[in-house]
PDB file of N, CA and C in Angstrom:
ATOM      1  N   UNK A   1     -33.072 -49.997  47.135  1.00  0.00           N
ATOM      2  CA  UNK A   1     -32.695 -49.842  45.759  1.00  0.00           C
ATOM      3  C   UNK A   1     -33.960 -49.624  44.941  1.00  0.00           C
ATOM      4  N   UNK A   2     -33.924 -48.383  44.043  1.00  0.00           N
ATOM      5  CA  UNK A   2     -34.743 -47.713  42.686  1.00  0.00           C
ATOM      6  C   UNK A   2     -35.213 -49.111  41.827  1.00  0.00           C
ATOM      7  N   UNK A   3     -36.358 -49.500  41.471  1.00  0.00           N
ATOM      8  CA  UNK A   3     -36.660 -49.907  40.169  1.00  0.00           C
ATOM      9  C   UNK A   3     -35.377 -49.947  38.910  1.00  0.00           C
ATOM     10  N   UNK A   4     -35.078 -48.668  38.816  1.00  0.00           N
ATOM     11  CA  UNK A   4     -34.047 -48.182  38.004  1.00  0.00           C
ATOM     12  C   UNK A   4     -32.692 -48.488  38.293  1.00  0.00           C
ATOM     13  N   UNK A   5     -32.268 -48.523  39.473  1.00  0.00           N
ATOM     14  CA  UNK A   5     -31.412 -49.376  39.938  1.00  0.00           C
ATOM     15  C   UNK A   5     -31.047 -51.012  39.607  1.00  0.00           C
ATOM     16  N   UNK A   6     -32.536 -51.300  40.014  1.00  0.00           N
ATOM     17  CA  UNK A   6     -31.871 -53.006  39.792  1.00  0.00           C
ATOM     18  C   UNK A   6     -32.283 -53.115  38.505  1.00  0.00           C
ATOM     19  N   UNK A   7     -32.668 -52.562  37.451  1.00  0.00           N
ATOM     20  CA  UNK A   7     -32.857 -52.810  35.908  1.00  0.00           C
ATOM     21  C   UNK A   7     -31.336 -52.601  35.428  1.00  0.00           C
ATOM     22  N   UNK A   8     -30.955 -51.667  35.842  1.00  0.00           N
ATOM     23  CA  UNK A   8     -29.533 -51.155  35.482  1.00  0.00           C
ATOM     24  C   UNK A   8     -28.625 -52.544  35.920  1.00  0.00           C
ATOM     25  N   UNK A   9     -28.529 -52.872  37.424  1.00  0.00           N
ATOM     26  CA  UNK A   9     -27.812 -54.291  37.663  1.00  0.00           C
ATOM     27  C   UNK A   9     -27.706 -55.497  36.984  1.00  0.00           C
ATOM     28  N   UNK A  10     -29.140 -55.536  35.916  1.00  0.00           N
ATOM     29  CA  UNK A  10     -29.377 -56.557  35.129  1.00  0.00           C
ATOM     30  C   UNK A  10     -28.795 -56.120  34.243  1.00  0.00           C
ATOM     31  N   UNK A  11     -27.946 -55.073  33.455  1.00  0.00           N
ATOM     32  CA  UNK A  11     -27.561 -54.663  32.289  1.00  0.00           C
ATOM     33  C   UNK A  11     -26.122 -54.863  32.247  1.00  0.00           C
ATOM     34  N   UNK A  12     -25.177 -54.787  33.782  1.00  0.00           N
ATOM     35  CA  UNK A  12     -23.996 -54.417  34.009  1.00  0.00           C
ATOM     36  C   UNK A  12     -23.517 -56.478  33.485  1.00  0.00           C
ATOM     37  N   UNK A  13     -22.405 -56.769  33.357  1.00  0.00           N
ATOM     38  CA  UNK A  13     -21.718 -57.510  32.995  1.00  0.00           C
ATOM     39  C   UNK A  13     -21.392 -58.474  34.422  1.00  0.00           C
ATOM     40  N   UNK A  14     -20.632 -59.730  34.016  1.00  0.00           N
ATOM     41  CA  UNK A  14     -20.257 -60.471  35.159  1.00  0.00           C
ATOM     42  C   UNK A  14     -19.375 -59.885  35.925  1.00  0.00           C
ATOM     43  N   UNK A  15     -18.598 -59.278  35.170  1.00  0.00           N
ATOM     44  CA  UNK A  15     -16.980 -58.859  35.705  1.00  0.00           C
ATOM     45  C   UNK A  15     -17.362 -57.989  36.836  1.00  0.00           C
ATOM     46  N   UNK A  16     -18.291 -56.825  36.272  1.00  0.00           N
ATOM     47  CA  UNK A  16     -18.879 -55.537  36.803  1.00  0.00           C
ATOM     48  C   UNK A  16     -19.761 -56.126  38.231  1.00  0.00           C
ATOM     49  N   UNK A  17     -20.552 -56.653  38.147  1.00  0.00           N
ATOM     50  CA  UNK A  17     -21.217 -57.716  39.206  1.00  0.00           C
ATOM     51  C   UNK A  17     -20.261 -57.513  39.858  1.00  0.00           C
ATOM     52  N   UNK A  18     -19.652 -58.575  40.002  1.00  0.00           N
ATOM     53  CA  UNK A  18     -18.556 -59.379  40.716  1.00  0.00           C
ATOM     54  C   UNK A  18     -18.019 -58.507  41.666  1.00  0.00           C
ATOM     55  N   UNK A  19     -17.352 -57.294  40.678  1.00  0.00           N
ATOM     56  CA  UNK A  19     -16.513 -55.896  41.350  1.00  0.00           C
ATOM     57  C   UNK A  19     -17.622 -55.363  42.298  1.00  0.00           C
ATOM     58  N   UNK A  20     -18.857 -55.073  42.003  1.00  0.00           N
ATOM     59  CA  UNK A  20     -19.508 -54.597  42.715  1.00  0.00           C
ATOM     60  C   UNK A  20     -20.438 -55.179  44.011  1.00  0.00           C
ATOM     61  N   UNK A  21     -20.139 -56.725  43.834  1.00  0.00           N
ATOM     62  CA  UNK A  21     -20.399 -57.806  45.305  1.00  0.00           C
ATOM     63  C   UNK A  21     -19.610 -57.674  46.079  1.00  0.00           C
ATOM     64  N   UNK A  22     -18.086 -57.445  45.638  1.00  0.00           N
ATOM     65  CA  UNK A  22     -16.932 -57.753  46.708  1.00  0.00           C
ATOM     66  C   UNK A  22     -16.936 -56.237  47.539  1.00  0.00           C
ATOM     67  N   UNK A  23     -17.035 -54.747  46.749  1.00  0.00           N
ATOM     68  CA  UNK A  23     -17.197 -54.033  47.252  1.00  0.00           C
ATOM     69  C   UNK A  23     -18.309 -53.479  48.741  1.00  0.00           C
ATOM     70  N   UNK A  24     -19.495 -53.812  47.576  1.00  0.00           N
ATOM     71  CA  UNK A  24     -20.867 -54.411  49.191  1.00  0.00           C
ATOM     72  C   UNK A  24     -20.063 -55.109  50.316  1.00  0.00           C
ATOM     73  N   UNK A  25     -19.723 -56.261  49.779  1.00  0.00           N
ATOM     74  CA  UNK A  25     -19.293 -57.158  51.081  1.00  0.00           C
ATOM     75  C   UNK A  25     -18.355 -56.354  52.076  1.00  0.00           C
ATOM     76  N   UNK A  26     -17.300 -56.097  51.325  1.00  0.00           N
ATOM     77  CA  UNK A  26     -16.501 -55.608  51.815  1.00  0.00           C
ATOM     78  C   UNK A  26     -17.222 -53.838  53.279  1.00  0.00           C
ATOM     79  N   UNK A  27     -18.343 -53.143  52.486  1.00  0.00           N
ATOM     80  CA  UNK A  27     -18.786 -51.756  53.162  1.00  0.00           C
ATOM     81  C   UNK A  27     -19.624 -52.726  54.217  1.00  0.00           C
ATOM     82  N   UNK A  28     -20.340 -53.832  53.865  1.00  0.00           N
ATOM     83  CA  UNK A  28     -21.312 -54.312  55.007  1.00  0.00           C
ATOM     84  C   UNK A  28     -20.460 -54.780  55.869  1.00  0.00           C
ATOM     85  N   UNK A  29     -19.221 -55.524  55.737  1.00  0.00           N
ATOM     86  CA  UNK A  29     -18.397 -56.234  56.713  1.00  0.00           C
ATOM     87  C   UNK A  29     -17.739 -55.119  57.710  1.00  0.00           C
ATOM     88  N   UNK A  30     -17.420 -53.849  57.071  1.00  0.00           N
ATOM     89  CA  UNK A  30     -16.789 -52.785  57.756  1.00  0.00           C
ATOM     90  C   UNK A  30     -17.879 -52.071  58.892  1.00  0.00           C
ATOM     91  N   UNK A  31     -18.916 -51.849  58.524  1.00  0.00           N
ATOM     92  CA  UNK A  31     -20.113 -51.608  58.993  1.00  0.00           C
ATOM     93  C   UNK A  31     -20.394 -52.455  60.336  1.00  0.00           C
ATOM     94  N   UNK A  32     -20.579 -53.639  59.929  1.00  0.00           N
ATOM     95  CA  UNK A  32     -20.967 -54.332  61.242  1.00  0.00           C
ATOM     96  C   UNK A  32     -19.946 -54.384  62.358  1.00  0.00           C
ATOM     97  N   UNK A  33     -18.564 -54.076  61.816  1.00  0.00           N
ATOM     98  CA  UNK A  33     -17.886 -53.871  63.075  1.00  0.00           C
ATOM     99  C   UNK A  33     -17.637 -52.725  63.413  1.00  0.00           C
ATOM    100  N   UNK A  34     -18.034 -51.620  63.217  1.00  0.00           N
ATOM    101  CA  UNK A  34     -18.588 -50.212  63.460  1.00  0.00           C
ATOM    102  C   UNK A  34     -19.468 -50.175  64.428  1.00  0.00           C
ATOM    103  N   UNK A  35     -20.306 -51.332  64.601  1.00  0.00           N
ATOM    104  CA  UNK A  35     -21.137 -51.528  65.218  1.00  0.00           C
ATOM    105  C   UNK A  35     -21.525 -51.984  66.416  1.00  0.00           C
ATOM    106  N   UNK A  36     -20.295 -52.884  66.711  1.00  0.00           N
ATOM    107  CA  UNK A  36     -19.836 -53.754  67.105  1.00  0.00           C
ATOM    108  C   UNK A  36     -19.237 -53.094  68.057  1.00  0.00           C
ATOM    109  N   UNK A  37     -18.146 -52.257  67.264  1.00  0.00           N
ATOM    110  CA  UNK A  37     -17.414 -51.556  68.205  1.00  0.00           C
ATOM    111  C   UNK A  37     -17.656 -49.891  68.948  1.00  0.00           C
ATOM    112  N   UNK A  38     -19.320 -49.841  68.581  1.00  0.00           N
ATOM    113  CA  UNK A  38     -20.017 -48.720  69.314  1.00  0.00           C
ATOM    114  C   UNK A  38     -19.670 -47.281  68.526  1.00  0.00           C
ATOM    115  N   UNK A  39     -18.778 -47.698  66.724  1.00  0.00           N
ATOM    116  CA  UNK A  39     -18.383 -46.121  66.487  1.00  0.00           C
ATOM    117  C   UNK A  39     -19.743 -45.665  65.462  1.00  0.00           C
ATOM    118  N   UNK A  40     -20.547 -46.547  65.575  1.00  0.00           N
ATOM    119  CA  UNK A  40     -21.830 -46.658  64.214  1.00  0.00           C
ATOM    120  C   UNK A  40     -23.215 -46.875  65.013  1.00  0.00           C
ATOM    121  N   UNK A  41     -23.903 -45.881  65.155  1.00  0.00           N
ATOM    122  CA  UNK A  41     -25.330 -46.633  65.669  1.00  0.00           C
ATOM    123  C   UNK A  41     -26.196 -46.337  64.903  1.00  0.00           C
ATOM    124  N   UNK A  42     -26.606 -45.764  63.721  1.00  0.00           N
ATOM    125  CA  UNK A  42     -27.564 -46.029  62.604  1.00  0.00           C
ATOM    126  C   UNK A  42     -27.081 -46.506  61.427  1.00  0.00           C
ATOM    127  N   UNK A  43     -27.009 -47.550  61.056  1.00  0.00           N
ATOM    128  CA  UNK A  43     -26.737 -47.868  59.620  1.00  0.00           C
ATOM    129  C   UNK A  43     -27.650 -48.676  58.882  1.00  0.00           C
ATOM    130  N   UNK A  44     -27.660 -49.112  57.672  1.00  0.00           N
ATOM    131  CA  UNK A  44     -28.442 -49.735  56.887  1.00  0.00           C
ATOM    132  C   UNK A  44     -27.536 -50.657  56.745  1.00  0.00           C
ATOM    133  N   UNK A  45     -27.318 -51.495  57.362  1.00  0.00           N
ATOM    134  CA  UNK A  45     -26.543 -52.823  56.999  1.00  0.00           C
ATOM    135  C   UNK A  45     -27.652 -53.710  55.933  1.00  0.00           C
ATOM    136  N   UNK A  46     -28.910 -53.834  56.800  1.00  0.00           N
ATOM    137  CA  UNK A  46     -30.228 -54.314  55.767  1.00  0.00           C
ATOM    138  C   UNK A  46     -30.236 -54.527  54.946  1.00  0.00           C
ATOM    139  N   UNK A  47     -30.588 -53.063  54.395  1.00  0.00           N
ATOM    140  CA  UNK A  47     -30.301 -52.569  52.823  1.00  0.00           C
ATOM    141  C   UNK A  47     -29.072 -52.959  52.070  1.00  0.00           C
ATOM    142  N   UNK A  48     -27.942 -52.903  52.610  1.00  0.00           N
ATOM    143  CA  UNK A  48     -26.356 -53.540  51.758  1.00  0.00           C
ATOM    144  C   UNK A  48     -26.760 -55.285  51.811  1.00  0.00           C
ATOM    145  N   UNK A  49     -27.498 -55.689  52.539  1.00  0.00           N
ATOM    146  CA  UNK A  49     -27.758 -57.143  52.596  1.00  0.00           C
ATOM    147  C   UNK A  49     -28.419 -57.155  51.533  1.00  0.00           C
ATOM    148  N   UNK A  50     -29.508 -56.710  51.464  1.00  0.00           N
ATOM    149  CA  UNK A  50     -30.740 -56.933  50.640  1.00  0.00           C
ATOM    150  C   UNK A  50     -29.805 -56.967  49.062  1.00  0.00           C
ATOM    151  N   UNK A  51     -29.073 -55.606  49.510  1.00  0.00           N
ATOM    152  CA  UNK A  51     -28.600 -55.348  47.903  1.00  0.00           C
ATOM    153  C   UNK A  51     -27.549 -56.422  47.463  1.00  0.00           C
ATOM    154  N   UNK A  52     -26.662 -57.136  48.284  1.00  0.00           N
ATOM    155  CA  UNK A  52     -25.894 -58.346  47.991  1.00  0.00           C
ATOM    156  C   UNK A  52     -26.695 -59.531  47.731  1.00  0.00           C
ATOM    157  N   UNK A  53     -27.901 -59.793  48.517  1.00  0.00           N
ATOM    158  CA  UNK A  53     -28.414 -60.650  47.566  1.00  0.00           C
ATOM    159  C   UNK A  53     -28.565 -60.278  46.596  1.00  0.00           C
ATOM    160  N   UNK A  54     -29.713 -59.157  45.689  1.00  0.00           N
ATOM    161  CA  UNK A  54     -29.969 -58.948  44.844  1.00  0.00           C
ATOM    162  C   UNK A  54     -28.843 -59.521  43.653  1.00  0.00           C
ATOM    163  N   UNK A  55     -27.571 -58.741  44.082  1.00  0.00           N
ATOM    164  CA  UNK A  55     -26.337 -59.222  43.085  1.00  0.00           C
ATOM    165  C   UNK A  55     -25.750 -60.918  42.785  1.00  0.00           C
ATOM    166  N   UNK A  56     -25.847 -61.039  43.884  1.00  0.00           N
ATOM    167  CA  UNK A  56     -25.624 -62.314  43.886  1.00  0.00           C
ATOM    168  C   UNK A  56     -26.647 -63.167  43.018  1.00  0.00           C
ATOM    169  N   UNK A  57     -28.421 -63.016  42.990  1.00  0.00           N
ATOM    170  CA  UNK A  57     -29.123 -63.822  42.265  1.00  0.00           C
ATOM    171  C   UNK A  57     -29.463 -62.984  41.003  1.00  0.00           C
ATOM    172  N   UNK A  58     -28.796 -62.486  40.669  1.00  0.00           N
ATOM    173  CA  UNK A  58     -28.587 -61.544  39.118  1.00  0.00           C
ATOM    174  C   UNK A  58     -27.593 -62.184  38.680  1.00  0.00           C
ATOM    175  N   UNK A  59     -26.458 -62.441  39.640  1.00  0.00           N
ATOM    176  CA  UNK A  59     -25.430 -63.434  38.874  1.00  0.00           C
ATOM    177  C   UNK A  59     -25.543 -64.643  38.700  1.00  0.00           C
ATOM    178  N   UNK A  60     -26.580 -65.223  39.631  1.00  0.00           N
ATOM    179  CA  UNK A  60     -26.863 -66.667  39.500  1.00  0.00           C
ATOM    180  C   UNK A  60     -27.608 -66.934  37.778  1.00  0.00           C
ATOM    181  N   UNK A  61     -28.182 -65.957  37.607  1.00  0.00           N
ATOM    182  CA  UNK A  61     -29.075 -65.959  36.302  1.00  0.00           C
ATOM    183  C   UNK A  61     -28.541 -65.672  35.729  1.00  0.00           C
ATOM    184  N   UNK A  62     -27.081 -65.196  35.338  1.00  0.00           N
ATOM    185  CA  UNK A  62     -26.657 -64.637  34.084  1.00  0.00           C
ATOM    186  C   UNK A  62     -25.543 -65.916  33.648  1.00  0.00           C
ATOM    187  N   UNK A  63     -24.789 -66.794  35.119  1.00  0.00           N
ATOM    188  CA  UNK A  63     -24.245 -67.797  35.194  1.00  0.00           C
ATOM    189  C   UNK A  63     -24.847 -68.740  34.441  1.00  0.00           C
ATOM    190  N   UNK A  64     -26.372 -69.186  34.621  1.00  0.00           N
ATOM    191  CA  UNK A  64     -27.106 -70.218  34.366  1.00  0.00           C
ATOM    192  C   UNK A  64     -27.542 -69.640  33.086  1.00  0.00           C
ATOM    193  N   UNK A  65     -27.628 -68.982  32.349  1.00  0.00           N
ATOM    194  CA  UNK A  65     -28.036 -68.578  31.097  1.00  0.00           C
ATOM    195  C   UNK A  65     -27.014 -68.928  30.116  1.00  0.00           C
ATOM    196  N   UNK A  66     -25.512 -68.058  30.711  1.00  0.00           N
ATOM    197  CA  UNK A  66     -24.438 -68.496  30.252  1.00  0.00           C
ATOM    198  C   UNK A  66     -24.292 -69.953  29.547  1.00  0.00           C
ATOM    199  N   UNK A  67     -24.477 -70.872  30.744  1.00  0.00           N
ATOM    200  CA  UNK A  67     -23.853 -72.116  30.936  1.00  0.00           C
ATOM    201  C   UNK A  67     -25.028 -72.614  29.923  1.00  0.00           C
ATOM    202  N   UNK A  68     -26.839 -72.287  29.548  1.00  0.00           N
ATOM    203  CA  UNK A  68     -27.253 -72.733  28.864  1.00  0.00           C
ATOM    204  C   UNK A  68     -26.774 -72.600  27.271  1.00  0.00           C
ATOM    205  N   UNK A  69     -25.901 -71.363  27.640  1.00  0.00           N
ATOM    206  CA  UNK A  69     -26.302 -70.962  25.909  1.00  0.00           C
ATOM    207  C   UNK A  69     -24.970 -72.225  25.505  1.00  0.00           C
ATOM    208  N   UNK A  70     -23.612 -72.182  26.118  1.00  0.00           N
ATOM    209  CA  UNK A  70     -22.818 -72.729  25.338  1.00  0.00           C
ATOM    210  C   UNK A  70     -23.217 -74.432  25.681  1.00  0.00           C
ATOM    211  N   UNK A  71     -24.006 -74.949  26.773  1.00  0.00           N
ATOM    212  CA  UNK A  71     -24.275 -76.289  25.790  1.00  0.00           C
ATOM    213  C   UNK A  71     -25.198 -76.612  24.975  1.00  0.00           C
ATOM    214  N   UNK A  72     -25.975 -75.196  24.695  1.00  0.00           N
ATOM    215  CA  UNK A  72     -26.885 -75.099  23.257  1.00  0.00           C
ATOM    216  C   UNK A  72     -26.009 -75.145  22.085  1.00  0.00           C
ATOM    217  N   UNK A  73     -24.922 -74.607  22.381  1.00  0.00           N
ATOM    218  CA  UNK A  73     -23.574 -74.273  21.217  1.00  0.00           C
ATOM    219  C   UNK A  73     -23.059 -75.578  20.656  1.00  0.00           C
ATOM    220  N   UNK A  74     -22.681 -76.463  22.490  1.00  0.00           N
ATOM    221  CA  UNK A  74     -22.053 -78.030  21.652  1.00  0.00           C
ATOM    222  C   UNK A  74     -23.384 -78.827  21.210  1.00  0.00           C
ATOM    223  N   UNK A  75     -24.616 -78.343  21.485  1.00  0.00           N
ATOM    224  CA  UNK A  75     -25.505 -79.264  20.924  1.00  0.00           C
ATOM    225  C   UNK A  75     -25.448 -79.317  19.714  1.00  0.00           C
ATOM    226  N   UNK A  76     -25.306 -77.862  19.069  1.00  0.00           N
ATOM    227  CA  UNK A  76     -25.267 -77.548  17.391  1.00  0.00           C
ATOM    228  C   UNK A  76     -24.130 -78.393  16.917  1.00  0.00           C
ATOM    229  N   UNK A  77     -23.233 -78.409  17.324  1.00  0.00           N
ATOM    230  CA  UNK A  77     -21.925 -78.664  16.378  1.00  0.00           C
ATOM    231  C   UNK A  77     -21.582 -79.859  16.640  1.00  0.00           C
ATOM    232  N   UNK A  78     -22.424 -80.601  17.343  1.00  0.00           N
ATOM    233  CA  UNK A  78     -22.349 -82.697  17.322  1.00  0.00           C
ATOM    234  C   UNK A  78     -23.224 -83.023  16.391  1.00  0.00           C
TER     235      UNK A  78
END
């Protein structure tokens, strides 16, 4: 994945994330049994790894930002 790529991942939304983890999961899971079953012998499974983490700790940070801002929110209003 481009520079430009994962800047863009940081821009996309939770929802969008989300849609686009299950999809990865889903092409890497298909993949490895492609593989498995001898119909696949070059793939970048790697790379779909690499890139599911990536998503996954883009969401961890947008989760934990989240979760800071609204008990910054009930801090204000006690």
């Amino acid at each position: 994945m481009k520079r430009n790529d994962i800047i863009a991942l940081h821009q996309l939304t939770i929802e969008e994330l989300t849609d686009k983890l299950a999809k990865l999961e889903t092409e890497l899971n298909m993949a490895r049994l492609e593989i498995k079953a001898g119909k696949r012998k070059n793939t970048h499974s790697r790379l779909m790894a690499d890139n599911i983490a990536r998503i996954k700790t883009i969401l961890g940070l947008k989760n934990k930002d989240l979760l800071w801002q609204k008990s910054q929110a009930s801090g204000e209003k006690s």
